[in-house]
C-alpha atoms as a PDB file:
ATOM      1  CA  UNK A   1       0.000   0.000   0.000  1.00  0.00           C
ATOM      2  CA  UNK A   2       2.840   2.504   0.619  1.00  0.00           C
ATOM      3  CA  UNK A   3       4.978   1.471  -2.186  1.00  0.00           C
ATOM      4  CA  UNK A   4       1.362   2.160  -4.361  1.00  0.00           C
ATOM      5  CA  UNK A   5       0.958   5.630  -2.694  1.00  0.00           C
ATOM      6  CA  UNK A   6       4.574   6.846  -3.394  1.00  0.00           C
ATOM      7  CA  UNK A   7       4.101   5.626  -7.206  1.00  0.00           C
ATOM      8  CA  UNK A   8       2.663   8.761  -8.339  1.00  0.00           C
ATOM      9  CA  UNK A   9       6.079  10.580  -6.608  1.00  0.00           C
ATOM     10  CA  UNK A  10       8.256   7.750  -8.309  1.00  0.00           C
ATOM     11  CA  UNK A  11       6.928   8.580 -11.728  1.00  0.00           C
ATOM     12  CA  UNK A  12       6.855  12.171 -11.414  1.00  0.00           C
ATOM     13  CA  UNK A  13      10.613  12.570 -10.087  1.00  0.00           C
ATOM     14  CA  UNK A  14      11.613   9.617 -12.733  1.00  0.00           C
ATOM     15  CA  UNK A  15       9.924  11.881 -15.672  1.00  0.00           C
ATOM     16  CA  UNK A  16      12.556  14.828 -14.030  1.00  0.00           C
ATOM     17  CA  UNK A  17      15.469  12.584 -14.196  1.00  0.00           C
ATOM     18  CA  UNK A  18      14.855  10.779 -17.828  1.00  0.00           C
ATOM     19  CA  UNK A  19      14.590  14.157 -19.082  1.00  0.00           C
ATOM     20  CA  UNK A  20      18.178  14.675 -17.607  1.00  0.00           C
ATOM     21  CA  UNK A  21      19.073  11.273 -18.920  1.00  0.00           C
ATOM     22  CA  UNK A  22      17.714  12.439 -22.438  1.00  0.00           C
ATOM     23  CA  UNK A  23      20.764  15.148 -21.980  1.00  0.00           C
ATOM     24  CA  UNK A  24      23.315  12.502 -21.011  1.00  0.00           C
ATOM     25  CA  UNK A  25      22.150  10.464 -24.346  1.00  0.00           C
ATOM     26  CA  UNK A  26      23.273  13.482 -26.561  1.00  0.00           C
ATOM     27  CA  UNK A  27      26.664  13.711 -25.331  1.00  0.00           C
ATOM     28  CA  UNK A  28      27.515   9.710 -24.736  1.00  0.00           C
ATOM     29  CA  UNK A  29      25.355   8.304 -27.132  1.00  0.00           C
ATOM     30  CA  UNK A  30      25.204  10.782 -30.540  1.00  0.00           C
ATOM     31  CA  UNK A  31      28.827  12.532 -29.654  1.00  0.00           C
ATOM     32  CA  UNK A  32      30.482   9.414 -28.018  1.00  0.00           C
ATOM     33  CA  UNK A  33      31.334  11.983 -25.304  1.00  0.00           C
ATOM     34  CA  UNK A  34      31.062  10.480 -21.053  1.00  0.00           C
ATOM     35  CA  UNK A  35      30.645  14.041 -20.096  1.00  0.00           C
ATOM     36  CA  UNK A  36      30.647  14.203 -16.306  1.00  0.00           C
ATOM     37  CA  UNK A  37      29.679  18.014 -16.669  1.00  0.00           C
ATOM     38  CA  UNK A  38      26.364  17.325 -15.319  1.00  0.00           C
ATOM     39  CA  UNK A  39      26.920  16.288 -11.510  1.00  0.00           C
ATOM     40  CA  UNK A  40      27.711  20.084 -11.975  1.00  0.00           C
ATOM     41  CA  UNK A  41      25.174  21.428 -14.986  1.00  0.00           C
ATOM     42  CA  UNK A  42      22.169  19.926 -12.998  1.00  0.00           C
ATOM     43  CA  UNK A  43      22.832  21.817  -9.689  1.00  0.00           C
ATOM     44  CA  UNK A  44      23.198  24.815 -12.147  1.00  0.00           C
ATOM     45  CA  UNK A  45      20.365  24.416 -13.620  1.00  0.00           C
ATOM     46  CA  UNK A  46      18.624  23.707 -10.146  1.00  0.00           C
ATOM     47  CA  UNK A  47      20.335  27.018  -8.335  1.00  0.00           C
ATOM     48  CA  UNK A  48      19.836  29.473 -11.125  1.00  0.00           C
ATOM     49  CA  UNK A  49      15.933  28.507 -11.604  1.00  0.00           C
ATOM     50  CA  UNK A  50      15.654  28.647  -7.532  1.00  0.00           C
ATOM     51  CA  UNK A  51      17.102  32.111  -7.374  1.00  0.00           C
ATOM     52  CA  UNK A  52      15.508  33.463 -10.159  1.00  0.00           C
ATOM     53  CA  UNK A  53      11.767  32.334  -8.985  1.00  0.00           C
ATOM     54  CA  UNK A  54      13.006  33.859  -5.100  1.00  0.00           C
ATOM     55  CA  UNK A  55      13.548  36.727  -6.754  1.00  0.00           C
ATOM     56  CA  UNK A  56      10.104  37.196  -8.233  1.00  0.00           C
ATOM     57  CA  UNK A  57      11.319  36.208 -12.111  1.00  0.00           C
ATOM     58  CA  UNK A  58       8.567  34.233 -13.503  1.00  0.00           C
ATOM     59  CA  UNK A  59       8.926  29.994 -13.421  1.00  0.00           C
ATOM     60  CA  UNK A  60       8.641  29.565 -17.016  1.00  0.00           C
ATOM     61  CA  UNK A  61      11.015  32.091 -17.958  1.00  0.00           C
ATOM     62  CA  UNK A  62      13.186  30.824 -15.036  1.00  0.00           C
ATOM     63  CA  UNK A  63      13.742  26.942 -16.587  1.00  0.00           C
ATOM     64  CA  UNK A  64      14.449  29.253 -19.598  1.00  0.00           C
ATOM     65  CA  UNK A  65      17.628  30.719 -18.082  1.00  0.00           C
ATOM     66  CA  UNK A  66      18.632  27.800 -16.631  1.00  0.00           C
ATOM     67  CA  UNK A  67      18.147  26.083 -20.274  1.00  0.00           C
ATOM     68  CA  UNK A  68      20.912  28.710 -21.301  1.00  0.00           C
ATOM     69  CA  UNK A  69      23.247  29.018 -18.421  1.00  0.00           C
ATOM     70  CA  UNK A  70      23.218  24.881 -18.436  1.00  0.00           C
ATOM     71  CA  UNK A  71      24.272  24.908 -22.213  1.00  0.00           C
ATOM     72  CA  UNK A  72      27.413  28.007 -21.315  1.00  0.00           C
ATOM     73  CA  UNK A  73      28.298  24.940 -18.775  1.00  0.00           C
ATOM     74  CA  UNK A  74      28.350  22.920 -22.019  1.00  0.00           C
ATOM     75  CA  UNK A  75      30.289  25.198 -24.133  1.00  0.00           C
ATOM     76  CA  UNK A  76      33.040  25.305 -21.564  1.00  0.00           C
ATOM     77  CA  UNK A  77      33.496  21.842 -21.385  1.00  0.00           C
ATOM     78  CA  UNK A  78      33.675  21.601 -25.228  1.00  0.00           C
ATOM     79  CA  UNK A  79      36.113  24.501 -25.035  1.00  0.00           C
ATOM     80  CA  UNK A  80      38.595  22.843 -22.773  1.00  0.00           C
ATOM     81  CA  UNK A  81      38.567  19.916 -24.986  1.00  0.00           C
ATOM     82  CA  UNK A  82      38.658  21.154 -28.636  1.00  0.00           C
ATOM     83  CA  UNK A  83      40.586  24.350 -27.761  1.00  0.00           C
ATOM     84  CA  UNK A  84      42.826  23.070 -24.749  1.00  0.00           C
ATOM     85  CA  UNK A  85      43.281  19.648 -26.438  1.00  0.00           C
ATOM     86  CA  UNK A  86      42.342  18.164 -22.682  1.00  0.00           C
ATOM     87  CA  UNK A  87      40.505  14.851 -22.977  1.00  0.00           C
ATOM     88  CA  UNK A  88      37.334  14.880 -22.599  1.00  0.00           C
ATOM     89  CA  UNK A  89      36.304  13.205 -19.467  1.00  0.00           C
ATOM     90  CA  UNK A  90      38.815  15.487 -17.737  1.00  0.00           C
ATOM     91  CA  UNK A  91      37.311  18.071 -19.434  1.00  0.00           C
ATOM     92  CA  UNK A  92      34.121  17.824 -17.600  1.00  0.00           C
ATOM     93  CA  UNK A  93      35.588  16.974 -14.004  1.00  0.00           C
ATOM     94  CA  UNK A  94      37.190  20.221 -14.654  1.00  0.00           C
ATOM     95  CA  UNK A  95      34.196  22.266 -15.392  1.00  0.00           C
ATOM     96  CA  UNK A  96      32.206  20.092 -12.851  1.00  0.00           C
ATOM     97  CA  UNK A  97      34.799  21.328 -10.271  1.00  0.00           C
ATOM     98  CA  UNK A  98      34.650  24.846 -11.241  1.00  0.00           C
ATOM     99  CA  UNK A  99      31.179  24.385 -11.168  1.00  0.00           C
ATOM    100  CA  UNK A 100      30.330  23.954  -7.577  1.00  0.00           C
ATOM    101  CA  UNK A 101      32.092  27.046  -6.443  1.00  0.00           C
ATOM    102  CA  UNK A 102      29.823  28.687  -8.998  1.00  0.00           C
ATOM    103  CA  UNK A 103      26.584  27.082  -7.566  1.00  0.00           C
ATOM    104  CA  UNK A 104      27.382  28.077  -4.077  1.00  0.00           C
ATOM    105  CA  UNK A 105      28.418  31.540  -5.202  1.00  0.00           C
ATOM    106  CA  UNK A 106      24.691  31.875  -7.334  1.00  0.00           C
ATOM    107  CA  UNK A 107      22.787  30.468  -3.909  1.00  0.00           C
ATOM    108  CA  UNK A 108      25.238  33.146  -2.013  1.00  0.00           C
ATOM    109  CA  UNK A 109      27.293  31.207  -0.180  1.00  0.00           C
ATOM    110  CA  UNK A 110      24.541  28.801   1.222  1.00  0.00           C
ATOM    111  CA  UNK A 111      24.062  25.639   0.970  1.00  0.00           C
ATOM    112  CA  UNK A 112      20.270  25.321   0.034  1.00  0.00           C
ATOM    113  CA  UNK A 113      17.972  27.639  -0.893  1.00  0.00           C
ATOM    114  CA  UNK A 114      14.523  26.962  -0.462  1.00  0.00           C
ATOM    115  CA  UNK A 115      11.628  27.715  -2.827  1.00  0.00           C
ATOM    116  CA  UNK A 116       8.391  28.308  -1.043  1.00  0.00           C
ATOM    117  CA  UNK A 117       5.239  27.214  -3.420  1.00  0.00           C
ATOM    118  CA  UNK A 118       2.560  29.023  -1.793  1.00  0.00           C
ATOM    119  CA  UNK A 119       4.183  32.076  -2.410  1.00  0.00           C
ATOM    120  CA  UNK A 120       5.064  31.372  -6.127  1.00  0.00           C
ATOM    121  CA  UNK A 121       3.301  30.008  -9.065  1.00  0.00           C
ATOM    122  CA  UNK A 122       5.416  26.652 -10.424  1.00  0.00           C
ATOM    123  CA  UNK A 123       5.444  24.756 -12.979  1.00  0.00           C
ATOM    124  CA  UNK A 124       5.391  21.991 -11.106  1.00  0.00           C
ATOM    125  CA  UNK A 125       5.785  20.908  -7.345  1.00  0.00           C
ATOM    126  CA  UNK A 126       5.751  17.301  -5.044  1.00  0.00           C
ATOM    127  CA  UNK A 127       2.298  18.847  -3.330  1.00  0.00           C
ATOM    128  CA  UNK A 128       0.686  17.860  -6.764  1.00  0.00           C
ATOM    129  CA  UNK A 129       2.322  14.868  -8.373  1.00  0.00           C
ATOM    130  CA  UNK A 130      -0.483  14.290 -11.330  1.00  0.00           C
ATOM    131  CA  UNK A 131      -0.208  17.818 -11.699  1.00  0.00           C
ATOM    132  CA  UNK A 132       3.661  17.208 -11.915  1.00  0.00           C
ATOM    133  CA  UNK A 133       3.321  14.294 -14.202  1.00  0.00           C
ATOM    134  CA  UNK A 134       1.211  16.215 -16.741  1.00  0.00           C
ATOM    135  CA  UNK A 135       3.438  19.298 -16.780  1.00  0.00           C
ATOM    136  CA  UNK A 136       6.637  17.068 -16.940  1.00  0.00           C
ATOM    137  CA  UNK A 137       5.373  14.831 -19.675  1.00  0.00           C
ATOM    138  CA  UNK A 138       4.313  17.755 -21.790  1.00  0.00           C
ATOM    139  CA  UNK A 139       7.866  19.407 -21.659  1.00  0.00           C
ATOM    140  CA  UNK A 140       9.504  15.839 -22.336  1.00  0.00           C
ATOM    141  CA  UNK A 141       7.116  15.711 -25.394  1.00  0.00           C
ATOM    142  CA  UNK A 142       8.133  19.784 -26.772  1.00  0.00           C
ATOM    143  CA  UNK A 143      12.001  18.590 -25.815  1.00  0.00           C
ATOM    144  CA  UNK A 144      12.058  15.736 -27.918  1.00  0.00           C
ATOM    145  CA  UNK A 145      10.057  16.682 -31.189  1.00  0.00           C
ATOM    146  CA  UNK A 146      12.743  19.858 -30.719  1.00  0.00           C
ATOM    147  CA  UNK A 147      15.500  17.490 -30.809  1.00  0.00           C
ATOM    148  CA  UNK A 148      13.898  15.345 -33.487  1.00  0.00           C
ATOM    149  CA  UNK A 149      13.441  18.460 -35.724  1.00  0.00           C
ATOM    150  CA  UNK A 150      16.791  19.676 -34.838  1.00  0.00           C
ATOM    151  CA  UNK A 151      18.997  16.213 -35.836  1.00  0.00           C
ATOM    152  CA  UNK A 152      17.079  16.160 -38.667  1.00  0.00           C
ATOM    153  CA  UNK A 153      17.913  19.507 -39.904  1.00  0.00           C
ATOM    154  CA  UNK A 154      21.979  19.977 -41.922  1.00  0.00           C
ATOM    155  CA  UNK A 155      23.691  20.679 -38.961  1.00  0.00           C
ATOM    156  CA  UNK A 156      22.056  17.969 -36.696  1.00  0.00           C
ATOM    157  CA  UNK A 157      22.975  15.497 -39.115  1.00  0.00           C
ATOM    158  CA  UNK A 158      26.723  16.641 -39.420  1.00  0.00           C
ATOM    159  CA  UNK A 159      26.227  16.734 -35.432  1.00  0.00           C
ATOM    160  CA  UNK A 160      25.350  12.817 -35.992  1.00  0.00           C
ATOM    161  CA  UNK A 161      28.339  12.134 -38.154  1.00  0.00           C
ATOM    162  CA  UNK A 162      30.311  13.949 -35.776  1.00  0.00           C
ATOM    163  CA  UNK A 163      30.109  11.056 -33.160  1.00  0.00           C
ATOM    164  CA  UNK A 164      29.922   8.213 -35.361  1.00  0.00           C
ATOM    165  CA  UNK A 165      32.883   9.045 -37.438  1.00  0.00           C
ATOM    166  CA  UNK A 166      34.780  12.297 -36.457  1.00  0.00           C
ATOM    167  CA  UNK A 167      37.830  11.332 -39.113  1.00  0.00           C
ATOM    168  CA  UNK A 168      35.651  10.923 -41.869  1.00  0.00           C
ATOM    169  CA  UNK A 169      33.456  13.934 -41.133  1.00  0.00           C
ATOM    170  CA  UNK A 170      36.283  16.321 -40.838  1.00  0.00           C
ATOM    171  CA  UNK A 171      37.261  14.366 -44.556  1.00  0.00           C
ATOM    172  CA  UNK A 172      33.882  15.820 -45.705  1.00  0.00           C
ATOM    173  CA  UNK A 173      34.480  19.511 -44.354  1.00  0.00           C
ATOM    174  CA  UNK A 174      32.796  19.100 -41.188  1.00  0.00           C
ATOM    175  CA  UNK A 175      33.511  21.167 -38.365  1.00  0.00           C
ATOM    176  CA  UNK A 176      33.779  18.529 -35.982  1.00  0.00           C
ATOM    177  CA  UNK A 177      35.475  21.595 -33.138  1.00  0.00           C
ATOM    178  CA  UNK A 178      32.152  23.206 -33.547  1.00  0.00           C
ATOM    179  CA  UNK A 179      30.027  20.413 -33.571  1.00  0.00           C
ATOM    180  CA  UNK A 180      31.483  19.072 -30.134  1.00  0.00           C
ATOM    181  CA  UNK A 181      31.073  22.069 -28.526  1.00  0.00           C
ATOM    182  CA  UNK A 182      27.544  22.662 -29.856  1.00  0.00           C
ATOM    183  CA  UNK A 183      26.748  19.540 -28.669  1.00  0.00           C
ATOM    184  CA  UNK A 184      27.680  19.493 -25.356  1.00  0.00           C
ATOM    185  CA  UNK A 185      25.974  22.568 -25.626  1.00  0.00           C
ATOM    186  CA  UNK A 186      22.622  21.390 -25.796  1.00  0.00           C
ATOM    187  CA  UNK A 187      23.584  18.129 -23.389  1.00  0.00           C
ATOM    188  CA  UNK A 188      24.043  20.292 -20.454  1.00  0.00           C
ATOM    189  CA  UNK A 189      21.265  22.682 -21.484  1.00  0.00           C
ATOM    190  CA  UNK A 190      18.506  19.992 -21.256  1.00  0.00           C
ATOM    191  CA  UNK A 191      20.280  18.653 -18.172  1.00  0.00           C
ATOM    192  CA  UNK A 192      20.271  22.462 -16.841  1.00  0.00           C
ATOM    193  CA  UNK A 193      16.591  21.965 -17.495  1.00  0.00           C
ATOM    194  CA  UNK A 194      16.017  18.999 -15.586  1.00  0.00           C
ATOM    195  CA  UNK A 195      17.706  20.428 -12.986  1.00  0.00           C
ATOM    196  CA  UNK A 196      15.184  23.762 -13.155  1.00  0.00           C
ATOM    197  CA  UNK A 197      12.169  21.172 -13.461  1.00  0.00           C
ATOM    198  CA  UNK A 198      13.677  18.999 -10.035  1.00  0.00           C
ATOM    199  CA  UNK A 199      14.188  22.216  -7.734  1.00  0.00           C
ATOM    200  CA  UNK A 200      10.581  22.966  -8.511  1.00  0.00           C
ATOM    201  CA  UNK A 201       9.433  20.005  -7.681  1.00  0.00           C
ATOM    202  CA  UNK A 202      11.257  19.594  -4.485  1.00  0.00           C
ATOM    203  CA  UNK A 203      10.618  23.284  -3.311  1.00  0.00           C
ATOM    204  CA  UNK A 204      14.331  24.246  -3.059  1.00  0.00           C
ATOM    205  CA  UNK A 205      17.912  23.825  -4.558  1.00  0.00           C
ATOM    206  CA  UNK A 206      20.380  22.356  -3.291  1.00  0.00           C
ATOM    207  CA  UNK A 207      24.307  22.533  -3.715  1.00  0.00           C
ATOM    208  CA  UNK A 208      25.044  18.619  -3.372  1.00  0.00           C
ATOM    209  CA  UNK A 209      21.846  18.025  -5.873  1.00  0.00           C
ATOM    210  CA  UNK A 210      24.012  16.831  -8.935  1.00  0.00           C
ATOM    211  CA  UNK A 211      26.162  14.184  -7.034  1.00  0.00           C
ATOM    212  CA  UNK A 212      25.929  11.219  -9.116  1.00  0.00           C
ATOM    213  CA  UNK A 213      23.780  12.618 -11.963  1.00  0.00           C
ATOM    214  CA  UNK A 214      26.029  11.098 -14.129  1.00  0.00           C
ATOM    215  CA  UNK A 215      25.144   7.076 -12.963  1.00  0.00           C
ATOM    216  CA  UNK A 216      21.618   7.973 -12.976  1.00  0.00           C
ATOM    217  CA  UNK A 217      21.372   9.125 -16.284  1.00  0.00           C
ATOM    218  CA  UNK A 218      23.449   5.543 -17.453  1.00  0.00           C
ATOM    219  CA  UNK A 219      21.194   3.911 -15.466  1.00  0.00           C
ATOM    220  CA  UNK A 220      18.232   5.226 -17.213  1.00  0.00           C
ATOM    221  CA  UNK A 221      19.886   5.299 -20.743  1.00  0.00           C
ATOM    222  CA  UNK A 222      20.604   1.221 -20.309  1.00  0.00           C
ATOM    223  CA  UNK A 223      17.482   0.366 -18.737  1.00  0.00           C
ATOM    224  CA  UNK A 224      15.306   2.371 -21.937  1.00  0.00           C
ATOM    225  CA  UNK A 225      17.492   1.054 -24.601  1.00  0.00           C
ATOM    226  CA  UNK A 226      17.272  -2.395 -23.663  1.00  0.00           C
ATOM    227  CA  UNK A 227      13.733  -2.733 -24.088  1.00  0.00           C
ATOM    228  CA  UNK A 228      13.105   0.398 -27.121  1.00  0.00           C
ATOM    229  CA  UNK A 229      15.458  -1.529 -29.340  1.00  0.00           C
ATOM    230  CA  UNK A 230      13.195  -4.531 -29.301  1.00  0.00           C
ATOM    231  CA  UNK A 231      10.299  -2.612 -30.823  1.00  0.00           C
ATOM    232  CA  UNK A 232      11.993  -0.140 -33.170  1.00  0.00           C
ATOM    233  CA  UNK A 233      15.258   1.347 -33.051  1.00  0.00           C
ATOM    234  CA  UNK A 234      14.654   4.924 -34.416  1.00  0.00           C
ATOM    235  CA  UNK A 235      15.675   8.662 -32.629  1.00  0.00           C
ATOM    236  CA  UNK A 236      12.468   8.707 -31.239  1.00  0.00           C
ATOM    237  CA  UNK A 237      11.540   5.658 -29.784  1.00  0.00           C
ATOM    238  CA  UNK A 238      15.267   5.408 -27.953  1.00  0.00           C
ATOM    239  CA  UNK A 239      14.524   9.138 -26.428  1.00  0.00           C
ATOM    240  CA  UNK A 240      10.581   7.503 -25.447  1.00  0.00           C
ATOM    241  CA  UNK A 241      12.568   4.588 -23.824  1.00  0.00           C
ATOM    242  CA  UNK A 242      15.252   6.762 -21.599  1.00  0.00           C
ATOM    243  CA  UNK A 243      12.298   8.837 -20.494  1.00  0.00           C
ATOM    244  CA  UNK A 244      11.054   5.027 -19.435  1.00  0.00           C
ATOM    245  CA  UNK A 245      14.032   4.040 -17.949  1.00  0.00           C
ATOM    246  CA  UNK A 246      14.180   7.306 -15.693  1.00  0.00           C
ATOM    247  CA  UNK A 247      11.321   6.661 -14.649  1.00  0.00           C
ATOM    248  CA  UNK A 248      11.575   2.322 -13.963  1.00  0.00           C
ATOM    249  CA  UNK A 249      14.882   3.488 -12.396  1.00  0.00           C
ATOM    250  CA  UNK A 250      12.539   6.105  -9.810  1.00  0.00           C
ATOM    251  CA  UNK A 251      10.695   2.912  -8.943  1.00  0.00           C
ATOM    252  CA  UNK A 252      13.244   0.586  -8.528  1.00  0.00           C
ATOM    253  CA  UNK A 253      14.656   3.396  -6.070  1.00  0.00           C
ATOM    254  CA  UNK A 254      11.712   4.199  -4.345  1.00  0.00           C
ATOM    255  CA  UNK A 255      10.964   0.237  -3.539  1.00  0.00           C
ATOM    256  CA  UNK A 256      14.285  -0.159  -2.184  1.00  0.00           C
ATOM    257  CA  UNK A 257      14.047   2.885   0.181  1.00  0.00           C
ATOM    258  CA  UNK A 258      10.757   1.419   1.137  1.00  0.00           C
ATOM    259  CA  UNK A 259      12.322  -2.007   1.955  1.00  0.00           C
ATOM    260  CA  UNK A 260      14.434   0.014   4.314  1.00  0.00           C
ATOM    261  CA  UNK A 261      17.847   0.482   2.474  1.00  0.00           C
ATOM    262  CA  UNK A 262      19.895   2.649   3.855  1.00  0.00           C
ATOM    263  CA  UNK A 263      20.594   5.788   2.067  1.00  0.00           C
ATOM    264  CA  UNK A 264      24.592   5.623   2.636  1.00  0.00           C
ATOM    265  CA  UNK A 265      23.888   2.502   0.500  1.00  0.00           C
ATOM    266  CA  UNK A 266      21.686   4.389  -2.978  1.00  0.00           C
ATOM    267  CA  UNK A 267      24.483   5.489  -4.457  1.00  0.00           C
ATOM    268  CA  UNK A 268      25.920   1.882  -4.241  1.00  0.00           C
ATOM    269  CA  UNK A 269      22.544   0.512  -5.994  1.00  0.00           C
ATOM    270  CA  UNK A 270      22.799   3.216  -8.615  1.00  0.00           C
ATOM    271  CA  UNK A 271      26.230   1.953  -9.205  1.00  0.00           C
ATOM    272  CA  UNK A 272      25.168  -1.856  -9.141  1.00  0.00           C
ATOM    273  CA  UNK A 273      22.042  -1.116 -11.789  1.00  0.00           C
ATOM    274  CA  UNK A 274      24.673   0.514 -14.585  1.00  0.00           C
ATOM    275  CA  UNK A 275      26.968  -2.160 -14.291  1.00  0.00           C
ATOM    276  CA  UNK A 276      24.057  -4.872 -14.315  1.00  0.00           C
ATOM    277  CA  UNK A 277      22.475  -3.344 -18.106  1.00  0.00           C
ATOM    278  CA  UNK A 278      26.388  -2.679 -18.866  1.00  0.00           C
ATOM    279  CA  UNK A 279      27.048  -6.287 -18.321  1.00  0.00           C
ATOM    280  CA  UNK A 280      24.057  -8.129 -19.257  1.00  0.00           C
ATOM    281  CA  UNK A 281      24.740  -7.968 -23.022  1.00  0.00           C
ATOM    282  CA  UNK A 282      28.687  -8.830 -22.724  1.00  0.00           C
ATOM    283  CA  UNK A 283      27.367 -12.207 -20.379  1.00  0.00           C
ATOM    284  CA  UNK A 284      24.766 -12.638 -23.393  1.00  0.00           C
ATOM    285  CA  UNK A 285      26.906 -12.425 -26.076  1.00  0.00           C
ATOM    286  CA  UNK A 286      30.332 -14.195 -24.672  1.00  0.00           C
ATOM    287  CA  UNK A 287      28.580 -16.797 -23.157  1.00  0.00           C
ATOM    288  CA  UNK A 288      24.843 -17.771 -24.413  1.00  0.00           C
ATOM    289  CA  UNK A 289      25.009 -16.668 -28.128  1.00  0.00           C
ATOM    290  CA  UNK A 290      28.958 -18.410 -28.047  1.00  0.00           C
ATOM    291  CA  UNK A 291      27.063 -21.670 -26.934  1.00  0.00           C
ATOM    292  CA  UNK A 292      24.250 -20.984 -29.474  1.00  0.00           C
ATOM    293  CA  UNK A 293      26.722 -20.881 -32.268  1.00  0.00           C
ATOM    294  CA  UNK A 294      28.793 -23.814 -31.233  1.00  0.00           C
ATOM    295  CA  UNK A 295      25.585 -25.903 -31.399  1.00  0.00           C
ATOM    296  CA  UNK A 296      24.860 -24.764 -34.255  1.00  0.00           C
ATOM    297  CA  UNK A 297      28.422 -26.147 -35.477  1.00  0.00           C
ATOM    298  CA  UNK A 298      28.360 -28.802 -33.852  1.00  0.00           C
ATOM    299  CA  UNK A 299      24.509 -29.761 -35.787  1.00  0.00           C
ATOM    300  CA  UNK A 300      25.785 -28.520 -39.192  1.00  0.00           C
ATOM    301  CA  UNK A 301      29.090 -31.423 -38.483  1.00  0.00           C
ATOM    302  CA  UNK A 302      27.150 -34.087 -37.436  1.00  0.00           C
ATOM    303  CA  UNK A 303      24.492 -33.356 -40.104  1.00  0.00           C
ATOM    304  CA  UNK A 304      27.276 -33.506 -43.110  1.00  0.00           C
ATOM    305  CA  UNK A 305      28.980 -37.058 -41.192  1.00  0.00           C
ATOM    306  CA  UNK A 306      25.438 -38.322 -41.298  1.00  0.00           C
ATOM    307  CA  UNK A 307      25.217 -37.360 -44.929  1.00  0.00           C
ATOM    308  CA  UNK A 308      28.741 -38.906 -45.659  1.00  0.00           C
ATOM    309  CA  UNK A 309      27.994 -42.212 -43.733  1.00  0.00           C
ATOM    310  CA  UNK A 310      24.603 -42.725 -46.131  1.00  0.00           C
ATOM    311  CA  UNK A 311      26.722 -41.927 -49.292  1.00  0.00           C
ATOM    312  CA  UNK A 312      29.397 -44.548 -48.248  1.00  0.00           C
END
């Protein structure tokens, strides 16, 4: 009965979150960049939007901002890697680290900052969770057919090529500098986002809110892609299946807590998850389909002796 109470919660927090993991999909997944930017991009996006609505700027136009100060977040990342020449992962524990002494400075020097949601109109809040599901859902919807007009478009495409083959694009004349940087760009912008969405919902921001971001959004990317690339593997349907796997992830989480996990231990099970849909198709392929295909052999000899005994 509780688990079924807190489901509503689960789903509305695991919409937030596969929204973020939609972000993590553009950089590891399209640029074949593990951008650990967004422990620090979601907190951003979290603080700025926080401030902003304390500060009487409208919600709305609030997630805006923190769409565009997550995707400057992006930019320097891309900048320390194209222009620095520093590798990319160390790229973004770079800008991560510079990061937090940004997100304290923009919640002046506290820790948390507190959003109170009788006193402003949001978007959406935890008070309200079908409220929260509705208004999450229809941003997920006007994020993706964005981002399925966009990699559709020249540029999105070269984006595309820019990750599957950066040699061959920069054969072709593609800016593959640019495209790295733009892309990260709009990574840590929708993470920003998701991070403006979640400090809503939770009724403050908080400077430790992006610690482990980064396994989450795996998590949910794994989890989505295993099942959407049993039905159809298109753009679409793999964004509609890490929105799903934020949100199995949220329930997953939520039934441990309620079996009593600690919470020193979440972090651990976050960790455990990745490595589980990580694994899962390396066991499958090394050891089942090996098996499969030695049968198979091993049918194919025996069926060609059997043929060579009748002939004799």
């Amino acid at each position: 009965m509780y688990f079924l109470n807190a489901l509503p919660g689960a789903i509305a927090e695991g919409l937030i979150w596969g929204l973020m993991a939609i972000g993590v999909y553009v950089s590891y997944k399209i640029l074949d960049i593990a951008d650990l930017t967004v422990d620090g991009s979601i907190c951003t996006g979290a603080c700025v939007c926080a401030v902003l609505i304390t500060s009487g700027v409208p919600a709305w136009l609030s997630v805006i901002i923190a769409f565009a100060v997550g995707a400057l977040t992006g930019v320097l990342t891309g900048l320390f890697h194209t222009a620095l020449g520093i590798p990319s992962i160390l790229a973004g524990i770079l800008t991560q680290l510079i990061l937090y002494s940004v997100n304290l400075s923009i919640l002046g020097g506290k820790s948390l900052v507190a959003i109170d949601a009788r006193s402003h109109t949001l978007l959406l809040h935890m008070s309200n969770n079908i409220g929260a599901i509705v208004a999450a859902a229809l941003i997920i919807i006007a994020v993706i057919v964005c981002l399925w007009l966009f990699f559709y478009t020249e540029v999105g495409l070269t984006l595309k090529s820019t990750g599957d083959n950066p040699d061959m694009s920069r054969a072709q004349g593609v800016n593959v500098k640019f495209n790295k940087v733009l892309g990260l760009a709009i990574a840590n912008g929708i993470v920003a986002l998701a991070g403006a969405l979640l400090a809503q919902y939770k009724g403050s921001a908080n400077i430790n809110d992006g610690r482990g971001a980064i396994v989450i959004g795996l998590a949910a990317i794994f989890i989505g892609l295993s099942v959407s690339m049993k039905i159809k593997p298109n753009f679409v349907v793999s964004l509609i299946g890490v929105i799903g796997g934020g949100i199995v992830y949220y329930i997953i989480y939520n039934f441990v807590v309620l079996l009593g996990l600690k919470t020193d231990y979440l972090k651990m099970l976050s960790a455990i998850i990745v490595a589980l849909f990580l694994g899962v198709p390396y066991l499958k392929g090394e050891y089942f389909d090996r098996k499969k295909t030695m049968r198979a052999k091993a049918a194919s000899a025996a069926t060609k002796n059997a043929g060579g005994d009748t002939n004799a």
